[in-house]
N, C-alpha and C. Protein backbone atom coordinates (compact mmCIF):
# COMPACT_ATOMS: atom_id res chain seq x y z
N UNK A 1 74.14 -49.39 28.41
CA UNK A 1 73.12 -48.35 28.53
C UNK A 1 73.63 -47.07 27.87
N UNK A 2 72.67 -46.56 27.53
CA UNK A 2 73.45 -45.09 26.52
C UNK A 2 71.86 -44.38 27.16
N UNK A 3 73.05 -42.77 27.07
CA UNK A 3 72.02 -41.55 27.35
C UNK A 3 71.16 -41.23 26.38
N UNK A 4 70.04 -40.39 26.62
CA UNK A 4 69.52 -39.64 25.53
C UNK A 4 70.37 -38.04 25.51
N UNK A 5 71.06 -37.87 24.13
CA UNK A 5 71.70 -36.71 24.12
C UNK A 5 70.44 -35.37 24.17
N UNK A 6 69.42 -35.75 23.42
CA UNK A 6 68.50 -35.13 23.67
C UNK A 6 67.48 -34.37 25.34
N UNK A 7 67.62 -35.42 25.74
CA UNK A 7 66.39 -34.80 27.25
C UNK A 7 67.08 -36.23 28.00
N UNK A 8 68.92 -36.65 27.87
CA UNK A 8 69.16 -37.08 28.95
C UNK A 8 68.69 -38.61 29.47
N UNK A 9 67.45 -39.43 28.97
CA UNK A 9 67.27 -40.47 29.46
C UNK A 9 67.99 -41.03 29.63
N UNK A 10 68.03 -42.32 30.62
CA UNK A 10 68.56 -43.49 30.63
C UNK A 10 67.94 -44.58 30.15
N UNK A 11 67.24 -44.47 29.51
CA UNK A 11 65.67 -45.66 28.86
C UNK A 11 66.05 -45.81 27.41
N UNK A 12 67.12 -45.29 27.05
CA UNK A 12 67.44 -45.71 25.40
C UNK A 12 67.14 -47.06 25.10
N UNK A 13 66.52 -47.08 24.12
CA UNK A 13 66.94 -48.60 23.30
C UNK A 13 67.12 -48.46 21.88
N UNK A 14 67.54 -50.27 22.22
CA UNK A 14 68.35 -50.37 20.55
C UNK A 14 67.28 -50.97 19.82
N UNK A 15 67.35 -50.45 18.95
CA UNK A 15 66.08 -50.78 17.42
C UNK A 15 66.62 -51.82 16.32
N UNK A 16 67.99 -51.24 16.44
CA UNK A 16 68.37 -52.11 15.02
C UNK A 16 69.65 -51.98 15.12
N UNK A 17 70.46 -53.28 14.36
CA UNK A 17 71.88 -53.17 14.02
C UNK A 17 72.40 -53.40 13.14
N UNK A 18 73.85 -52.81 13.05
CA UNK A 18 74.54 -53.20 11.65
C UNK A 18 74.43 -54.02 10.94
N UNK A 19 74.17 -54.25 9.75
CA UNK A 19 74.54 -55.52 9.22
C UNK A 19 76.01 -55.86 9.20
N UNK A 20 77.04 -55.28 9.46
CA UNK A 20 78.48 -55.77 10.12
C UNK A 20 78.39 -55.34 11.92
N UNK A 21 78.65 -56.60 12.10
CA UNK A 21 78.35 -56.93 13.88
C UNK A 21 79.91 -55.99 14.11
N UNK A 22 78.60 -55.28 15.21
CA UNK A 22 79.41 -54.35 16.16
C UNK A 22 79.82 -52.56 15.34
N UNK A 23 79.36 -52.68 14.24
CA UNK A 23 79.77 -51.55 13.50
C UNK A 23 79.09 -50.43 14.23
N UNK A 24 77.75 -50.49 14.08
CA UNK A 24 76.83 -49.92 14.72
C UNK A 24 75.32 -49.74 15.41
N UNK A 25 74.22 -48.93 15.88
CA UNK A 25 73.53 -49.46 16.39
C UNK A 25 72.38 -48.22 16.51
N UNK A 26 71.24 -48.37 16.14
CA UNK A 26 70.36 -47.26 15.81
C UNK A 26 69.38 -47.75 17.22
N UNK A 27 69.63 -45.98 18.13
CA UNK A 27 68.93 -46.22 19.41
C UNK A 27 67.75 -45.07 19.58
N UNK A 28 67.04 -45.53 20.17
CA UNK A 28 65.76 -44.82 20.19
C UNK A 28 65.10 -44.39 21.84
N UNK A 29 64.86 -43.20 21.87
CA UNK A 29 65.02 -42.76 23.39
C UNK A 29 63.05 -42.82 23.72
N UNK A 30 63.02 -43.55 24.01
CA UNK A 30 61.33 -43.63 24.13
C UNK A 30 60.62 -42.40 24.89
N UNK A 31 61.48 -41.51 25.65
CA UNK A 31 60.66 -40.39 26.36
C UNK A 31 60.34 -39.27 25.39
N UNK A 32 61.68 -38.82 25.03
CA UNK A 32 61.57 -37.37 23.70
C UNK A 32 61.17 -38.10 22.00
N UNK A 33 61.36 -39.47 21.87
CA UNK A 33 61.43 -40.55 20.67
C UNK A 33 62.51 -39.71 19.69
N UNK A 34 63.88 -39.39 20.30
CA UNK A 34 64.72 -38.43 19.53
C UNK A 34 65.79 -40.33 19.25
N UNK A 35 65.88 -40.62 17.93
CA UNK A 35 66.75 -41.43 17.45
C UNK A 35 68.29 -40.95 16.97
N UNK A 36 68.67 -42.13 17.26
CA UNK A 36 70.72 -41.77 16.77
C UNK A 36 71.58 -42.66 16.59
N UNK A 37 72.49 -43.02 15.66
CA UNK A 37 72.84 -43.83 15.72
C UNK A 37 74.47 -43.85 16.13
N UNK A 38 74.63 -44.94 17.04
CA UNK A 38 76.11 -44.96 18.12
C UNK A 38 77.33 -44.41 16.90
N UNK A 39 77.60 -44.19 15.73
CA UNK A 39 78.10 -43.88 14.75
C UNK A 39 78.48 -42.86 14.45
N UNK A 40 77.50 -42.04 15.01
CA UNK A 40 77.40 -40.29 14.45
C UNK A 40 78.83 -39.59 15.74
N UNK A 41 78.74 -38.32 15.13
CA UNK A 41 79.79 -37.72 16.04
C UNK A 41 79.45 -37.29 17.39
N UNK A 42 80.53 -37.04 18.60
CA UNK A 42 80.17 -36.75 19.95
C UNK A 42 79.16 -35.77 19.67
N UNK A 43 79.06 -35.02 18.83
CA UNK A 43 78.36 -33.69 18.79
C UNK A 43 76.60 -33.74 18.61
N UNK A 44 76.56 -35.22 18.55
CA UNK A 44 75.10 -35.88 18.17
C UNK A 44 74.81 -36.77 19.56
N UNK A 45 75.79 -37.52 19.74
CA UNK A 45 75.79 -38.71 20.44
C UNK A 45 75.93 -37.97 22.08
N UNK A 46 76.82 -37.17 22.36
CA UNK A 46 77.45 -36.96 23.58
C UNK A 46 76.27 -35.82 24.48
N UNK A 47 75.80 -36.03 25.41
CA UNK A 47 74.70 -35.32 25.99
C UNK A 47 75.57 -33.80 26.26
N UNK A 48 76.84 -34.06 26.71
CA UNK A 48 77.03 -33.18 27.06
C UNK A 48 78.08 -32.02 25.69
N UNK A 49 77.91 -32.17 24.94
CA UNK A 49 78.32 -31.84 23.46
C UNK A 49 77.09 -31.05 22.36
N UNK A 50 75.82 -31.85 22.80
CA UNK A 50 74.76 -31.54 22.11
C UNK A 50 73.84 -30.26 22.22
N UNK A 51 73.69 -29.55 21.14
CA UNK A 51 73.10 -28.52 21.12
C UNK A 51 72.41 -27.57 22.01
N UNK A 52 72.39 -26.71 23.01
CA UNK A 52 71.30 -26.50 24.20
C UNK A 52 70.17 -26.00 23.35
N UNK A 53 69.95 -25.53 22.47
CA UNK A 53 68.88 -25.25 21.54
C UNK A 53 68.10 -25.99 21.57
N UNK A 54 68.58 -27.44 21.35
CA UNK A 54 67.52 -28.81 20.56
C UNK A 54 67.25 -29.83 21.99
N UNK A 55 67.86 -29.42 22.72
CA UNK A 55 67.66 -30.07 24.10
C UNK A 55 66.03 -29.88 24.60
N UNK A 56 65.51 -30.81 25.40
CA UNK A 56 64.30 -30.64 25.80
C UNK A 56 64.25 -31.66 27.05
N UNK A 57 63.46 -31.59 27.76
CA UNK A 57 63.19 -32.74 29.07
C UNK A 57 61.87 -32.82 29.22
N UNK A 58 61.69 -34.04 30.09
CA UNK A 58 60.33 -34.85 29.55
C UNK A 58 59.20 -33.80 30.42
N UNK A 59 58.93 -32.27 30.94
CA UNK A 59 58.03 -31.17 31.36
C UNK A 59 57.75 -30.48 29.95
N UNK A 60 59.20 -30.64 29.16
CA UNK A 60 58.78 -29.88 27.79
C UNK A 60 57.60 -30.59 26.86
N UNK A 61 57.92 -31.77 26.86
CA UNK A 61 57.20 -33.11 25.97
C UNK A 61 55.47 -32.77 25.86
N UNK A 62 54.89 -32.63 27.12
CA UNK A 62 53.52 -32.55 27.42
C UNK A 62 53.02 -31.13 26.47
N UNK A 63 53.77 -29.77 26.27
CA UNK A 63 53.42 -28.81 25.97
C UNK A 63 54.03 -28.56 24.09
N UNK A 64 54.73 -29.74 23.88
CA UNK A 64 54.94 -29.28 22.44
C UNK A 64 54.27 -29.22 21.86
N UNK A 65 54.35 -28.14 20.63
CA UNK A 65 53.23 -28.32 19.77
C UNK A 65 52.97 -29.89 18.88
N UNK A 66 51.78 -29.74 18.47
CA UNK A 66 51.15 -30.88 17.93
C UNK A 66 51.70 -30.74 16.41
N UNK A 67 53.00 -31.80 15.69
CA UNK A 67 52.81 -32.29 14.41
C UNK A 67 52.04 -33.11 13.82
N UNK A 68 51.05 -32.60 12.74
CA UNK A 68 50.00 -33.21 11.64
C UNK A 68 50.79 -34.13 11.32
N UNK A 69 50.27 -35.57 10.99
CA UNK A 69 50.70 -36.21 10.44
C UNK A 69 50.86 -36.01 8.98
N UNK A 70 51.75 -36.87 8.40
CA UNK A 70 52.15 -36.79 7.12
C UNK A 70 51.41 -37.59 6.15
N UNK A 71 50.42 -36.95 4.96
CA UNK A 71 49.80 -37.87 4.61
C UNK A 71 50.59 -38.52 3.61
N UNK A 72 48.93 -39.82 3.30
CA UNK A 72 50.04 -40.78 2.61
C UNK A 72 50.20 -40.38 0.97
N UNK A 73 51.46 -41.60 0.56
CA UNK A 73 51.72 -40.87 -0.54
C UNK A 73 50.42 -41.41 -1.60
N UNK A 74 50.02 -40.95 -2.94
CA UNK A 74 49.06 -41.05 -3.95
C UNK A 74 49.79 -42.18 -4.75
């Protein structure tokens, strides 16, 4: 089980893996949908390392602003 460094979950999951087993592992936090992969430094990975700036918890989630989607390409 891995945290969300972001807003703390315990609900991470894994999306995808290395193509060399065990190298690494791209996890995806379904509450904030903040992705990371087990690879990066404590400073990404470690909840308690990570930015208080970019931090958020799932009371913030309901009130963020709304990103437009990205249209498609021509």
């Amino acid at each position: 089980m891995h945290i969300c460094p972001r807003c703390e979950s315990n609900r991470s999951e894994v999306v995808s893996h290395s193509p060399v087993k065990g190298a690494w592992e791209v996890l995806l936090c379904p509450v904030c949908l903040f992705t990371w992969r087990t690879s990066e430094p404590d400073s990404i990975t470690d909840p308690a390392k990570y930015k208080s700036a970019f931090k958020v918890n799932p009371q913030d989630i309901p009130d963020a602003a709304h990103v437009p989607p990205i249209p498609e390409r021509i």
